[in-house]
PDB file of N, CA and C in Angstrom:
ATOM      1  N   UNK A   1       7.391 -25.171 -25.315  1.00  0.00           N
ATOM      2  CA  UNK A   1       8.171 -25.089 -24.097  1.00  0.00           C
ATOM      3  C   UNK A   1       7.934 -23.717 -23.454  1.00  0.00           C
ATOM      4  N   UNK A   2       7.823 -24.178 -22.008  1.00  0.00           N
ATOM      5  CA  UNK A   2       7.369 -22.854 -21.347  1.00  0.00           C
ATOM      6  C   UNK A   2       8.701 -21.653 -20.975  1.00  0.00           C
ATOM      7  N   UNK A   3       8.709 -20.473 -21.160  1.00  0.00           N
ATOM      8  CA  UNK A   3       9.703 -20.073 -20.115  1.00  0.00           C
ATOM      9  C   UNK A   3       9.932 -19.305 -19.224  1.00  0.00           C
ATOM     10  N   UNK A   4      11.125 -19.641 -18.532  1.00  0.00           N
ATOM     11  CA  UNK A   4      11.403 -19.879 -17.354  1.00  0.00           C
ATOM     12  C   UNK A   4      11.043 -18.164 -16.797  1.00  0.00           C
ATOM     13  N   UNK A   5      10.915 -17.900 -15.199  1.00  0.00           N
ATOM     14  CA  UNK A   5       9.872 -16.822 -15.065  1.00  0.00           C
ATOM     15  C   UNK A   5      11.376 -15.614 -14.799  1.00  0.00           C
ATOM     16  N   UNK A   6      12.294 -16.306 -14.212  1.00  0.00           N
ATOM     17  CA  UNK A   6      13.588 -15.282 -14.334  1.00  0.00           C
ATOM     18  C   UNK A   6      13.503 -14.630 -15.844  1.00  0.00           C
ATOM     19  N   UNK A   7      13.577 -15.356 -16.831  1.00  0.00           N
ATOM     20  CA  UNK A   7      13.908 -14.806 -17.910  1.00  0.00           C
ATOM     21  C   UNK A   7      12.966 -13.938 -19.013  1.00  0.00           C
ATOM     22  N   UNK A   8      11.483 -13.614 -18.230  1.00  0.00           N
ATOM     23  CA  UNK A   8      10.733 -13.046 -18.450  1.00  0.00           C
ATOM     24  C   UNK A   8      10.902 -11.120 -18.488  1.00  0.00           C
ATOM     25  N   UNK A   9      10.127 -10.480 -19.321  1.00  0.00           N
ATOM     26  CA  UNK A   9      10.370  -9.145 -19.541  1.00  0.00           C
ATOM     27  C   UNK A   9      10.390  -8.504 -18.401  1.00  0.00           C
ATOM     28  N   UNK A  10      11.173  -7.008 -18.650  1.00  0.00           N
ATOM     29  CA  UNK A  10      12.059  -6.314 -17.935  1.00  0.00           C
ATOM     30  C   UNK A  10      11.064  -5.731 -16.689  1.00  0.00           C
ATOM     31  N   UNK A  11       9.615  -6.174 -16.814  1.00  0.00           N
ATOM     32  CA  UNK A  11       8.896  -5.848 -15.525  1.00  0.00           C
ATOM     33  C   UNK A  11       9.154  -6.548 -13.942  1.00  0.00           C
ATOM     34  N   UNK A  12      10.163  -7.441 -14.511  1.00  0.00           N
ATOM     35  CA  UNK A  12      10.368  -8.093 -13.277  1.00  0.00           C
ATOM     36  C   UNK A  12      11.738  -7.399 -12.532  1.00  0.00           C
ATOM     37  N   UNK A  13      12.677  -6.470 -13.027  1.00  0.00           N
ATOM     38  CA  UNK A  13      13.770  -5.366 -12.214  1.00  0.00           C
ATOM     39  C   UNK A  13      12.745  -4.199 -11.718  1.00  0.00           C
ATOM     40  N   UNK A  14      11.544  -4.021 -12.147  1.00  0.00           N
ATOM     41  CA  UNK A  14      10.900  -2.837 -11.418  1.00  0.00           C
ATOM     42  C   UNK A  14      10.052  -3.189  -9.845  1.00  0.00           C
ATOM     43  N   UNK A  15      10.643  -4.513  -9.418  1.00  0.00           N
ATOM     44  CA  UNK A  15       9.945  -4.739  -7.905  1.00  0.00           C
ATOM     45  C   UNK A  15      10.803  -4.473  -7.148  1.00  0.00           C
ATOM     46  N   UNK A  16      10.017  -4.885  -5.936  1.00  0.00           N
ATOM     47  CA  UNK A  16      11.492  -4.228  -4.566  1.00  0.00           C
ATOM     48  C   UNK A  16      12.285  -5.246  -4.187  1.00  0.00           C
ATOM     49  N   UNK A  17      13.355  -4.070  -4.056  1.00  0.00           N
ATOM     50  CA  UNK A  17      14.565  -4.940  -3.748  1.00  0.00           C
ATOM     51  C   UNK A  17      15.132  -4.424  -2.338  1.00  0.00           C
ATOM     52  N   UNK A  18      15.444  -5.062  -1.573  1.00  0.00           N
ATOM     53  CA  UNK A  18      16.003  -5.201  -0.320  1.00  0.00           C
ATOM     54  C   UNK A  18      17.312  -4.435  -0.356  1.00  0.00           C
ATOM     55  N   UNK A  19      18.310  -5.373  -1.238  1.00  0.00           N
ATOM     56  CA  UNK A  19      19.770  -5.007  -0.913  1.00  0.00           C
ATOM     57  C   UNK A  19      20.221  -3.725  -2.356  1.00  0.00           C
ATOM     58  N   UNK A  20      20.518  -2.467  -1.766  1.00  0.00           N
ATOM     59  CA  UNK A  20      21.056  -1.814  -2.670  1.00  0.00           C
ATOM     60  C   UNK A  20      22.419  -2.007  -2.988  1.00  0.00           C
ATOM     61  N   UNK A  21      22.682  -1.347  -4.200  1.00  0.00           N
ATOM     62  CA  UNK A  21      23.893  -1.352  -4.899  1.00  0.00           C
ATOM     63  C   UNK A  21      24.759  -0.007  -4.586  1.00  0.00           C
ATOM     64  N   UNK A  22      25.846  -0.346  -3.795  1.00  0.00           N
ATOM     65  CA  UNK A  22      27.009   0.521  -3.296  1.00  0.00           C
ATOM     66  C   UNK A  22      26.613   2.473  -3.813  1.00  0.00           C
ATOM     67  N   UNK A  23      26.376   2.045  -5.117  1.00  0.00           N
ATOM     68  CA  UNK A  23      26.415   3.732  -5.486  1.00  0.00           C
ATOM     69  C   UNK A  23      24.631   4.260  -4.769  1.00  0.00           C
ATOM     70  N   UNK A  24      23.949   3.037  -5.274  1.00  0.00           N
ATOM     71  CA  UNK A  24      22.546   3.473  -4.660  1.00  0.00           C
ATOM     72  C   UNK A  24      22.824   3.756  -2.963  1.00  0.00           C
ATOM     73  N   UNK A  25      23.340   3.110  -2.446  1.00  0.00           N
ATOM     74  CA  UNK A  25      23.495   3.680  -0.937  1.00  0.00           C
ATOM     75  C   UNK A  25      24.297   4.668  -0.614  1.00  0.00           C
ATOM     76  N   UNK A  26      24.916   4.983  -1.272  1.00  0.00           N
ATOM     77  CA  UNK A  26      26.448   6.394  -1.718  1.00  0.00           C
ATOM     78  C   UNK A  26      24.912   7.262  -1.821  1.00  0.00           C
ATOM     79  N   UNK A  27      24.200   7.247  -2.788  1.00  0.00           N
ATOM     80  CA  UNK A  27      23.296   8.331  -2.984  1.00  0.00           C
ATOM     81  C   UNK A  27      22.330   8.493  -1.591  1.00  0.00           C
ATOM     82  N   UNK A  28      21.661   7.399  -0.899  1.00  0.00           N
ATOM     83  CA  UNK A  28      21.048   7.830  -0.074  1.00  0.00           C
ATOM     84  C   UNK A  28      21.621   8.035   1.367  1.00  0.00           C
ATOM     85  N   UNK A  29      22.699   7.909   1.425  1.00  0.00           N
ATOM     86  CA  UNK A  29      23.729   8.444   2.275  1.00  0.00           C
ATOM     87  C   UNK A  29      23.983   9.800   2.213  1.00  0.00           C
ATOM     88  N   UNK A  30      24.262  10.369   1.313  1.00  0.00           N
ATOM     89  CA  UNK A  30      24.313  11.513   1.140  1.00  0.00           C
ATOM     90  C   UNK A  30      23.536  12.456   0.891  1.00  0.00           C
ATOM     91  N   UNK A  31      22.375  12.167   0.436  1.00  0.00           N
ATOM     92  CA  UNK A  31      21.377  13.105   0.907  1.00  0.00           C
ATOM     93  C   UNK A  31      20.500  13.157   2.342  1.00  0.00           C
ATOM     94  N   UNK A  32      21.104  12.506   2.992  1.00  0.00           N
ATOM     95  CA  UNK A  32      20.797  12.050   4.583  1.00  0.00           C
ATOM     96  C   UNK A  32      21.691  12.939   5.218  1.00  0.00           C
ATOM     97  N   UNK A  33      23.059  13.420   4.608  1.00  0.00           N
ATOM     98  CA  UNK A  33      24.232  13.905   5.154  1.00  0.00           C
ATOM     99  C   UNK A  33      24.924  13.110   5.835  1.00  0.00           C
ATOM    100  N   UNK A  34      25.038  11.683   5.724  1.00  0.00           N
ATOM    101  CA  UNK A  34      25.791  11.065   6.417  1.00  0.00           C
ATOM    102  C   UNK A  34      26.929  10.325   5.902  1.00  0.00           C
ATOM    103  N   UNK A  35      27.052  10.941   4.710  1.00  0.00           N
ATOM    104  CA  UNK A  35      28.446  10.607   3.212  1.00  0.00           C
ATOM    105  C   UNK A  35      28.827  11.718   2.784  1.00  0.00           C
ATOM    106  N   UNK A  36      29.883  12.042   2.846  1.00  0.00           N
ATOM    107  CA  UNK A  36      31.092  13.041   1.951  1.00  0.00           C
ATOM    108  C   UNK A  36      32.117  12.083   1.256  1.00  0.00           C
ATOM    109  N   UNK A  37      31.532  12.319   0.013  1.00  0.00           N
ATOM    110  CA  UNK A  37      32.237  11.170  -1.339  1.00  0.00           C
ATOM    111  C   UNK A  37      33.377  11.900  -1.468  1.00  0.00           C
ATOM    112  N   UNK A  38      33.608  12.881  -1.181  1.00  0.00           N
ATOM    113  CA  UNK A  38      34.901  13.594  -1.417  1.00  0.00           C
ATOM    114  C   UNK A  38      35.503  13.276  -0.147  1.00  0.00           C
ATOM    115  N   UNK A  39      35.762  12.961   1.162  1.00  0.00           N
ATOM    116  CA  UNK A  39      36.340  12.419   2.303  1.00  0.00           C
ATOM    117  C   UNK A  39      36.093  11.296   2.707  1.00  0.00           C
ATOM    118  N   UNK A  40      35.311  10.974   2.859  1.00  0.00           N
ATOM    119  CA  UNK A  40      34.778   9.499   3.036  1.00  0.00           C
ATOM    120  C   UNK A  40      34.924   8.388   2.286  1.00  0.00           C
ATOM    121  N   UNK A  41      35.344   6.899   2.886  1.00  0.00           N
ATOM    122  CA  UNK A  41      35.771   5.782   2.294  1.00  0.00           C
ATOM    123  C   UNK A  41      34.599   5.266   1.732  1.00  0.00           C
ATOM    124  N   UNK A  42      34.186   4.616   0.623  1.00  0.00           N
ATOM    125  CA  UNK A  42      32.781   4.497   0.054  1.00  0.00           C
ATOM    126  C   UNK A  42      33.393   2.582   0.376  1.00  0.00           C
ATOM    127  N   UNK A  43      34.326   1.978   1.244  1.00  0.00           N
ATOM    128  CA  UNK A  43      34.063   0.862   1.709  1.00  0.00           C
ATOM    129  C   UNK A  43      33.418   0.890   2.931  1.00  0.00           C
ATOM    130  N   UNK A  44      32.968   0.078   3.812  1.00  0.00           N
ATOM    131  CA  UNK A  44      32.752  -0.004   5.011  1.00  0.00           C
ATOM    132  C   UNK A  44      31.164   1.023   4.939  1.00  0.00           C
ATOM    133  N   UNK A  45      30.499   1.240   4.460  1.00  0.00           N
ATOM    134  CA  UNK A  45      29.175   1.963   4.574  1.00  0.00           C
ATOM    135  C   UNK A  45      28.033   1.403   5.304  1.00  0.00           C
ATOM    136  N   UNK A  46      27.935   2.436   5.631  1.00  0.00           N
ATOM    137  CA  UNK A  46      27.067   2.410   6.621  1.00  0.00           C
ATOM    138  C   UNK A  46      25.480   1.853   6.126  1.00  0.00           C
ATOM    139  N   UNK A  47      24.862   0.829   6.908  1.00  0.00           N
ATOM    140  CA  UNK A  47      23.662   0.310   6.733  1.00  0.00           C
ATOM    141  C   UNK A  47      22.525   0.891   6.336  1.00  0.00           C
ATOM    142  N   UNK A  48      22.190   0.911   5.102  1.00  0.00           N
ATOM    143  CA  UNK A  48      21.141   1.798   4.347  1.00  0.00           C
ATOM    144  C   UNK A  48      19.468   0.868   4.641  1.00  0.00           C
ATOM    145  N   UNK A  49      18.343   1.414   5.133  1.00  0.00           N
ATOM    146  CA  UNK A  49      17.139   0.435   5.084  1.00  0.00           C
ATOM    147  C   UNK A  49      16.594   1.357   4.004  1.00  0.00           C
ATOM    148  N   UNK A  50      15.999   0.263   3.038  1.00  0.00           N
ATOM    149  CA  UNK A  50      15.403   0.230   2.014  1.00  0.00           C
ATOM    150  C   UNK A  50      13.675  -0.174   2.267  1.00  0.00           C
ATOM    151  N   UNK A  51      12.780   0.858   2.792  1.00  0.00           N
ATOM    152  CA  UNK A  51      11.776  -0.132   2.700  1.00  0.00           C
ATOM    153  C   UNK A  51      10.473   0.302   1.404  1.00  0.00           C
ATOM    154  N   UNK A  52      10.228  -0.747   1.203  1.00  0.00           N
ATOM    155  CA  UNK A  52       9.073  -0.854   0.629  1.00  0.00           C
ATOM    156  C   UNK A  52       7.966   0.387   0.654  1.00  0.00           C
ATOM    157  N   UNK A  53       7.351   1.288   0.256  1.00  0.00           N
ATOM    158  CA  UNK A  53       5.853   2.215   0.113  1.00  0.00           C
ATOM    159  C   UNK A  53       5.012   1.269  -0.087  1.00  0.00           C
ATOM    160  N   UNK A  54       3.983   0.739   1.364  1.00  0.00           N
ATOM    161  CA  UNK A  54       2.821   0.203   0.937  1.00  0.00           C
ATOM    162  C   UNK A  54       1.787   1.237   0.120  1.00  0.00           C
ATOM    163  N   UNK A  55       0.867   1.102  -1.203  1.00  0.00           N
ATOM    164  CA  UNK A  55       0.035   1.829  -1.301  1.00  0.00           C
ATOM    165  C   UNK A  55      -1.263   0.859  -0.783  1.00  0.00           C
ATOM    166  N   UNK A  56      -1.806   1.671   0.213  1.00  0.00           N
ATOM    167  CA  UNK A  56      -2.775   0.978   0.614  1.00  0.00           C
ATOM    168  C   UNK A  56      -4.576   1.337   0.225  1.00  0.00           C
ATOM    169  N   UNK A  57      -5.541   1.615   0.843  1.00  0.00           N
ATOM    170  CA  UNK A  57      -6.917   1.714   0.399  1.00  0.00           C
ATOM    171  C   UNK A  57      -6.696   3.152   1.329  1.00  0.00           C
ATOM    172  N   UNK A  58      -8.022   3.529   0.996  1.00  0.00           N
ATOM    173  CA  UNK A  58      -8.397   5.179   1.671  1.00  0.00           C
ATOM    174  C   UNK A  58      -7.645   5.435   2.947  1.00  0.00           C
ATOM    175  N   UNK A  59      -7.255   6.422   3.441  1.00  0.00           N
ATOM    176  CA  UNK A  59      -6.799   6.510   5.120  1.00  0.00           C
ATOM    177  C   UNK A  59      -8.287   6.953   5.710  1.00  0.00           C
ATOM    178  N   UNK A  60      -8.584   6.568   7.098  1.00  0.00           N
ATOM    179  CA  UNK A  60      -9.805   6.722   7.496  1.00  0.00           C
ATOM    180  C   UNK A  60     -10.422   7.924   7.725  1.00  0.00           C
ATOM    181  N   UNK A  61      -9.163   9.000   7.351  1.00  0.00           N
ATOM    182  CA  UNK A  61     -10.184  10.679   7.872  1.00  0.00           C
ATOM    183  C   UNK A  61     -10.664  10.905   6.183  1.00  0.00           C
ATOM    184  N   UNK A  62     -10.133  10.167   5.060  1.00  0.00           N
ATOM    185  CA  UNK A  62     -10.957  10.377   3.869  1.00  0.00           C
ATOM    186  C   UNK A  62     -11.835  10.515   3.802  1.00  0.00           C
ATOM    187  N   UNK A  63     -11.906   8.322   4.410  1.00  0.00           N
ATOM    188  CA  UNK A  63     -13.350   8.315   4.312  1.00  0.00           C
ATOM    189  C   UNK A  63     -14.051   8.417   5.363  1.00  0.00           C
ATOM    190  N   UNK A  64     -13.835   8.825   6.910  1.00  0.00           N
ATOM    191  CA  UNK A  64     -14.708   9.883   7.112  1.00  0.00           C
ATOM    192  C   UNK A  64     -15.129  11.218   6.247  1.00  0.00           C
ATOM    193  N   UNK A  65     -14.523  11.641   5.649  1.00  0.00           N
ATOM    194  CA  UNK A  65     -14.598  12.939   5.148  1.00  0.00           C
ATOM    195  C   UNK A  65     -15.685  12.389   3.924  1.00  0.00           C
ATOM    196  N   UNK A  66     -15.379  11.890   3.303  1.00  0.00           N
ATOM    197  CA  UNK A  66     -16.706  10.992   2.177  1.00  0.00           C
ATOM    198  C   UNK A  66     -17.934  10.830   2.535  1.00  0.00           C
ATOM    199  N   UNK A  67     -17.597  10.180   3.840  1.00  0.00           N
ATOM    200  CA  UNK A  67     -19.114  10.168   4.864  1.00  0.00           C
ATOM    201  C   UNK A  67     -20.192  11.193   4.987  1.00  0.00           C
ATOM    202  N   UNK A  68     -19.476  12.236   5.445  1.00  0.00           N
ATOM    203  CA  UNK A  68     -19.811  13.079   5.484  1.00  0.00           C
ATOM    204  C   UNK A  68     -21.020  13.884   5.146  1.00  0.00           C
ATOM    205  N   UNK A  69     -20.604  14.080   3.718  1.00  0.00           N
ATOM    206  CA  UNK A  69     -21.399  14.399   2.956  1.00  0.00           C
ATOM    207  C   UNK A  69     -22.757  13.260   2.270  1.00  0.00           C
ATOM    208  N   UNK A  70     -22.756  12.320   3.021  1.00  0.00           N
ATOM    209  CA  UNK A  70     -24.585  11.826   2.996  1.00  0.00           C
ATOM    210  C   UNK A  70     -25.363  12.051   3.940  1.00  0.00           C
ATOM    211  N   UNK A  71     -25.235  13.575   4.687  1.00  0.00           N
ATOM    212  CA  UNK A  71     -26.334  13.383   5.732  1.00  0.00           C
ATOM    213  C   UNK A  71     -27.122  13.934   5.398  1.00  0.00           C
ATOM    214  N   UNK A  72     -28.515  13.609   5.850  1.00  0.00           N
ATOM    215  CA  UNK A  72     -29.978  14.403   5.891  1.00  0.00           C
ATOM    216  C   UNK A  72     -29.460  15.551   5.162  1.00  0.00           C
ATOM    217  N   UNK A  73     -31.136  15.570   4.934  1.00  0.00           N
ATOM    218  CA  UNK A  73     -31.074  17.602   3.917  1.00  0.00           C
ATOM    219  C   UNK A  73     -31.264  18.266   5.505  1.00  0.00           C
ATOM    220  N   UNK A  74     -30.559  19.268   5.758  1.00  0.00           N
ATOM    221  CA  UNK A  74     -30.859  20.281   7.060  1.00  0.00           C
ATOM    222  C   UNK A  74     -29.636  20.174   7.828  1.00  0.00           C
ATOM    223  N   UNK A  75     -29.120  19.086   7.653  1.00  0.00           N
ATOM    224  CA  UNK A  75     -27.610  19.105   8.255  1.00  0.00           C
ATOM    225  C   UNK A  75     -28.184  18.189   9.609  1.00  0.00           C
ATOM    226  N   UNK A  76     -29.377  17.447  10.007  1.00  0.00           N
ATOM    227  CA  UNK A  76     -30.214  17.346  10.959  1.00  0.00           C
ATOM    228  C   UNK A  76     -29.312  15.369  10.835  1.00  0.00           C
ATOM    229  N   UNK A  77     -29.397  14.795  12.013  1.00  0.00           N
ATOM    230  CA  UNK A  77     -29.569  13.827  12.061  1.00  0.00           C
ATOM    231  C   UNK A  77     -30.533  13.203  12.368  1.00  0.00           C
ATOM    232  N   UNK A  78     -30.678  11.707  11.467  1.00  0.00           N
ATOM    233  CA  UNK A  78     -32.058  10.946  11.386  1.00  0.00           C
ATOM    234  C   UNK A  78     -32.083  10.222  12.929  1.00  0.00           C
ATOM    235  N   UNK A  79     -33.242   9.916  13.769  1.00  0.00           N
ATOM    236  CA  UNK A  79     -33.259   9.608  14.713  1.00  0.00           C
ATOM    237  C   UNK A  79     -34.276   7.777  14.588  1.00  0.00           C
ATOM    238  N   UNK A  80     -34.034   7.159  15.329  1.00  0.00           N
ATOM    239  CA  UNK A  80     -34.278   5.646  14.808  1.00  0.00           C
ATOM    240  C   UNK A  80     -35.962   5.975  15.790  1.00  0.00           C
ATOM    241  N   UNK A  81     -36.362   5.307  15.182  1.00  0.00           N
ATOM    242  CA  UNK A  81     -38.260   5.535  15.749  1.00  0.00           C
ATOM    243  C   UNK A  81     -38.265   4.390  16.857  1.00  0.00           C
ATOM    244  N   UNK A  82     -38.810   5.197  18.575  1.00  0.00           N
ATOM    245  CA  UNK A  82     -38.870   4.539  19.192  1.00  0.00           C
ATOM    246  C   UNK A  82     -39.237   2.695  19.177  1.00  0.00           C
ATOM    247  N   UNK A  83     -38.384   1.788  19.764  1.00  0.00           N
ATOM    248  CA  UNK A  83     -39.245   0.161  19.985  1.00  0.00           C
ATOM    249  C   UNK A  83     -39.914   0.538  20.267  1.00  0.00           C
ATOM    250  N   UNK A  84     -41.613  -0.698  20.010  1.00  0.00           N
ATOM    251  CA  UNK A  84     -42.664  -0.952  20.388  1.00  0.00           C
ATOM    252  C   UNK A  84     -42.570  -1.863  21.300  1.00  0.00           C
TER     253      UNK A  84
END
């Protein structure tokens, strides 16, 4: 018997999650400065966005910058030999 994919190891709480949990938004409230846990009602809080860090592939001035360094010996660019 197969099982079920909820009940699979604890790698599945390390993805993203959308909706935080009251104290998690208490925390990023307040380092925003927009919570004083000592004055402030921790009901009624204010709308926290949670987004996602895409990690994506190279940013393009990398790999320009990668590029770079295959040109000609002389620093010279190669020139395409006139059509016949």
């Amino acid at each position: 018997m197969s099982l079920d994919r909820s009940l699979k190891s604890a790698s599945g709480l390390t993805k993203h999650r959308n909706v935080l949990t009251r104290a998690e938004r208490i925390d990023k409230l307040t380092d925003a400065q927009k919570f004083n846990p000592e004055e402030d009602d921790p009901l009624g809080l204010l709308k926290v966005a949670n987004r996602k860090v895409i990690a994506g592939g190279k940013s393009p001035k990398k790999a320009e910058a990668e590029g770079e360094g295959t040109e000609p010996a002389g620093g010279q660019e190669e020139t395409a030999p006139p059509a016949a």
